[in-house]
C-alpha atoms as a PDB file:
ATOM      1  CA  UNK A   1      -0.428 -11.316  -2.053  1.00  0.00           C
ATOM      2  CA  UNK A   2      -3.899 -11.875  -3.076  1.00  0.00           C
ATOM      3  CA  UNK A   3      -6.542 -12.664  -0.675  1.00  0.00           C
ATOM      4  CA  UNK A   4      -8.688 -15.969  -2.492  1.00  0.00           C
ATOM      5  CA  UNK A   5     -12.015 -17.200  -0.899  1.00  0.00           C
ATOM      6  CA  UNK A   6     -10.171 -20.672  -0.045  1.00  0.00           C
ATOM      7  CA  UNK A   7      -7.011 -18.923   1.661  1.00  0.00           C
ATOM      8  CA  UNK A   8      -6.950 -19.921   5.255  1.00  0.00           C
ATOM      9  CA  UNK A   9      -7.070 -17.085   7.693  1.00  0.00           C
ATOM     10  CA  UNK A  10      -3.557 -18.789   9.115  1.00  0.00           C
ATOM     11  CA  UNK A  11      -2.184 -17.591   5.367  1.00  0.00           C
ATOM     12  CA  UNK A  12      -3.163 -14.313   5.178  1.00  0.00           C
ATOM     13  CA  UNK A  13      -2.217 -13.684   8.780  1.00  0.00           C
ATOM     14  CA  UNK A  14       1.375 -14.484   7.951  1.00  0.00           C
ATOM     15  CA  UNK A  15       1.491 -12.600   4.813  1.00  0.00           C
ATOM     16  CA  UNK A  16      -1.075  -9.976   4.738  1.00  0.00           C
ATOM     17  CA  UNK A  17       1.225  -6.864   4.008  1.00  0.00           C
ATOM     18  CA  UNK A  18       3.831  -8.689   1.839  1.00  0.00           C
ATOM     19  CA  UNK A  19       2.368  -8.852  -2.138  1.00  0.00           C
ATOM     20  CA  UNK A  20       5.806 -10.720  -3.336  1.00  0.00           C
ATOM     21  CA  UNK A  21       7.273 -13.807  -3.191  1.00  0.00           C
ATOM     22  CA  UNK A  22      10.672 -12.210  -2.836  1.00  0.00           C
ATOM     23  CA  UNK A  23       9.346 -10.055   0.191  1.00  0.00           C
ATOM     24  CA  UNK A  24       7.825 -13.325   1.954  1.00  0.00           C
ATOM     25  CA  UNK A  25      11.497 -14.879   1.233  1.00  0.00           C
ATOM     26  CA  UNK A  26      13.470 -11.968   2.695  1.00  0.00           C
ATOM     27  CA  UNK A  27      10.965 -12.027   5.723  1.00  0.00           C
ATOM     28  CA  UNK A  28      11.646 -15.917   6.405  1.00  0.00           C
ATOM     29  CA  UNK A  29      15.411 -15.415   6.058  1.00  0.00           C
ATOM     30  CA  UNK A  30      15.536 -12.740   8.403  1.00  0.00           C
ATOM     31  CA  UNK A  31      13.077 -14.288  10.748  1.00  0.00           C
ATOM     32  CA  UNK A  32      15.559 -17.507  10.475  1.00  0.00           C
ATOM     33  CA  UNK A  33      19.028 -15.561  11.083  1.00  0.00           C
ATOM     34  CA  UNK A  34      16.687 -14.604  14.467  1.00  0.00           C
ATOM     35  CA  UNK A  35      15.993 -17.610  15.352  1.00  0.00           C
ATOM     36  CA  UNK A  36      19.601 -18.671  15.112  1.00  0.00           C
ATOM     37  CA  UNK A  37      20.650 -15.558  16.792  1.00  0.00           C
ATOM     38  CA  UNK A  38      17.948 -16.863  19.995  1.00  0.00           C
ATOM     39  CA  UNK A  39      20.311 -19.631  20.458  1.00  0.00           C
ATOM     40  CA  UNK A  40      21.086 -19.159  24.312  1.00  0.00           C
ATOM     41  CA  UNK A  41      25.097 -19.390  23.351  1.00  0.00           C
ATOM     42  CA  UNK A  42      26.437 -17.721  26.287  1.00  0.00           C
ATOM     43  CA  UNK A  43      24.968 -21.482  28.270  1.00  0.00           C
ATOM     44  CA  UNK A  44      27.224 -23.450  25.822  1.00  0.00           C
ATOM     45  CA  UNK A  45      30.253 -20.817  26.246  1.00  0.00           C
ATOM     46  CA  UNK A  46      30.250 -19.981  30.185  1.00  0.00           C
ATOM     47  CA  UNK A  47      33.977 -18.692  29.741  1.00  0.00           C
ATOM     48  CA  UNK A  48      33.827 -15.942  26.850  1.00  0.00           C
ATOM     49  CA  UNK A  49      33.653 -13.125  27.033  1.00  0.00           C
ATOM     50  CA  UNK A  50      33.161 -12.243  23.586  1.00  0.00           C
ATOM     51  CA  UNK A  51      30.600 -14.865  23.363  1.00  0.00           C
ATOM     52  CA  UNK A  52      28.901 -12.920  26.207  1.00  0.00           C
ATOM     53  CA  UNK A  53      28.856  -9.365  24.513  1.00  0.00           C
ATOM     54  CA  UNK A  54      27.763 -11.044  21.623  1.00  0.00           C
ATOM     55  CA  UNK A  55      24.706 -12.984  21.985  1.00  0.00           C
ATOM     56  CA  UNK A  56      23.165 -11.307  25.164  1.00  0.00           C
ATOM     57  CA  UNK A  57      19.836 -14.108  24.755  1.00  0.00           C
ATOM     58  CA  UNK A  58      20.585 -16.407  28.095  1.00  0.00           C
ATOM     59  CA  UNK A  59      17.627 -18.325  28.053  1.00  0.00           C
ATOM     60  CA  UNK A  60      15.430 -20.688  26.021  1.00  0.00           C
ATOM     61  CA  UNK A  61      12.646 -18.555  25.470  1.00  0.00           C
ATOM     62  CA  UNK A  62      13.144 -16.691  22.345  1.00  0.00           C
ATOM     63  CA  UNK A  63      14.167 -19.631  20.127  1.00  0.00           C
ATOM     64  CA  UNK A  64      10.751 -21.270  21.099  1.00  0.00           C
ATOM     65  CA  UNK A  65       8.829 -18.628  19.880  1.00  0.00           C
ATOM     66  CA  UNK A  66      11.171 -17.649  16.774  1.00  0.00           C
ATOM     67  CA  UNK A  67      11.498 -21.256  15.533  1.00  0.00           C
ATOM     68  CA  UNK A  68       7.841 -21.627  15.115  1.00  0.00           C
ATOM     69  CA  UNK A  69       7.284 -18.387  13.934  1.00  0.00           C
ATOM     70  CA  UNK A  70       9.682 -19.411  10.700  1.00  0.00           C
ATOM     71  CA  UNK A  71       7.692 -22.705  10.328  1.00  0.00           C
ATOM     72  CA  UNK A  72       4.781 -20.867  10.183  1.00  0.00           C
ATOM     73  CA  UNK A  73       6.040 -18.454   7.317  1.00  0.00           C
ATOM     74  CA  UNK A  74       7.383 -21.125   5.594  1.00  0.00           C
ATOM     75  CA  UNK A  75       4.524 -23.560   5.490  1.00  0.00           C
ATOM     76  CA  UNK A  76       2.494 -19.843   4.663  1.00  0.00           C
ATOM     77  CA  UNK A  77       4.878 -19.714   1.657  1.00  0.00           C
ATOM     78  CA  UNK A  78       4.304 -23.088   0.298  1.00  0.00           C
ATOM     79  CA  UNK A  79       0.666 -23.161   0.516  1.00  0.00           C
ATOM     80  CA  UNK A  80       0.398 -19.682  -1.267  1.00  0.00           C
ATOM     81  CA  UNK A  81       3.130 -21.394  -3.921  1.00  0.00           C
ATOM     82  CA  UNK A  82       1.098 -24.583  -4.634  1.00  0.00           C
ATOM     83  CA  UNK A  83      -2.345 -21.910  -4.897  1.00  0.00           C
ATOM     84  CA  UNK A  84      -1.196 -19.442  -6.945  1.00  0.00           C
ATOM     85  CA  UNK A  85      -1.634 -16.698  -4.311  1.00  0.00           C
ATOM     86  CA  UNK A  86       1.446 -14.208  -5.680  1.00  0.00           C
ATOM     87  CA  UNK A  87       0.644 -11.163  -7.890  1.00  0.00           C
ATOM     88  CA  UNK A  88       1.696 -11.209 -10.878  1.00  0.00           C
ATOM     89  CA  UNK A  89       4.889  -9.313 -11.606  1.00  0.00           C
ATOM     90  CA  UNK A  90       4.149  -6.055 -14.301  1.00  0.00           C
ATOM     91  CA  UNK A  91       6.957  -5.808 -16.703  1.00  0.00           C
ATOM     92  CA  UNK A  92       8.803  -3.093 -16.708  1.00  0.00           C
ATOM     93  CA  UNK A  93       9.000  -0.639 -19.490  1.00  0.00           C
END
């Protein structure tokens, strides 16, 4: 990504060390799949087991953090979008 003089700091916090648009993408899905992974599922699912091995997260605390985390990336994207903040991809020879 390229750093503008009108980029807020918030921006280039969130994508500093990504320069694509396809990196920022694969960085919000994963940081998505988290968040659904936080989901305390062994509270909803007391009796299994499997459940239990599963998704070891038994609390609300990860989900708060995660799901604003992947706001944050994702209003980062759109901003950078609507400014023009991607490099420009080289064609390949």
């Amino acid at each position: 990504m390229e750093k503008t003089e009108k980029m807020p700091i918030w921006v280039f916090l969130a994508f500093s060390s990504i320069e694509t648009r396809k990196g920022a993408l694969i960085l919000i899905g994963a940081s998505a799949l988290f968040s659904l992974y936080c989901i305390p599922f062994p509270l909803f699912f007391e009796n299994n087991e499997l459940i239990k091995t599963l998704f070891l997260i038994d609390d609300w605390s990860w989900i708060a953090m995660m799901a604003p985390i992947t706001f944050w990336y994702w209003i980062s994207l759109k901003w950078v979008d609507k400014n023009s903040g991607w490099k420009k991809a080289e064609p390949k020879t």
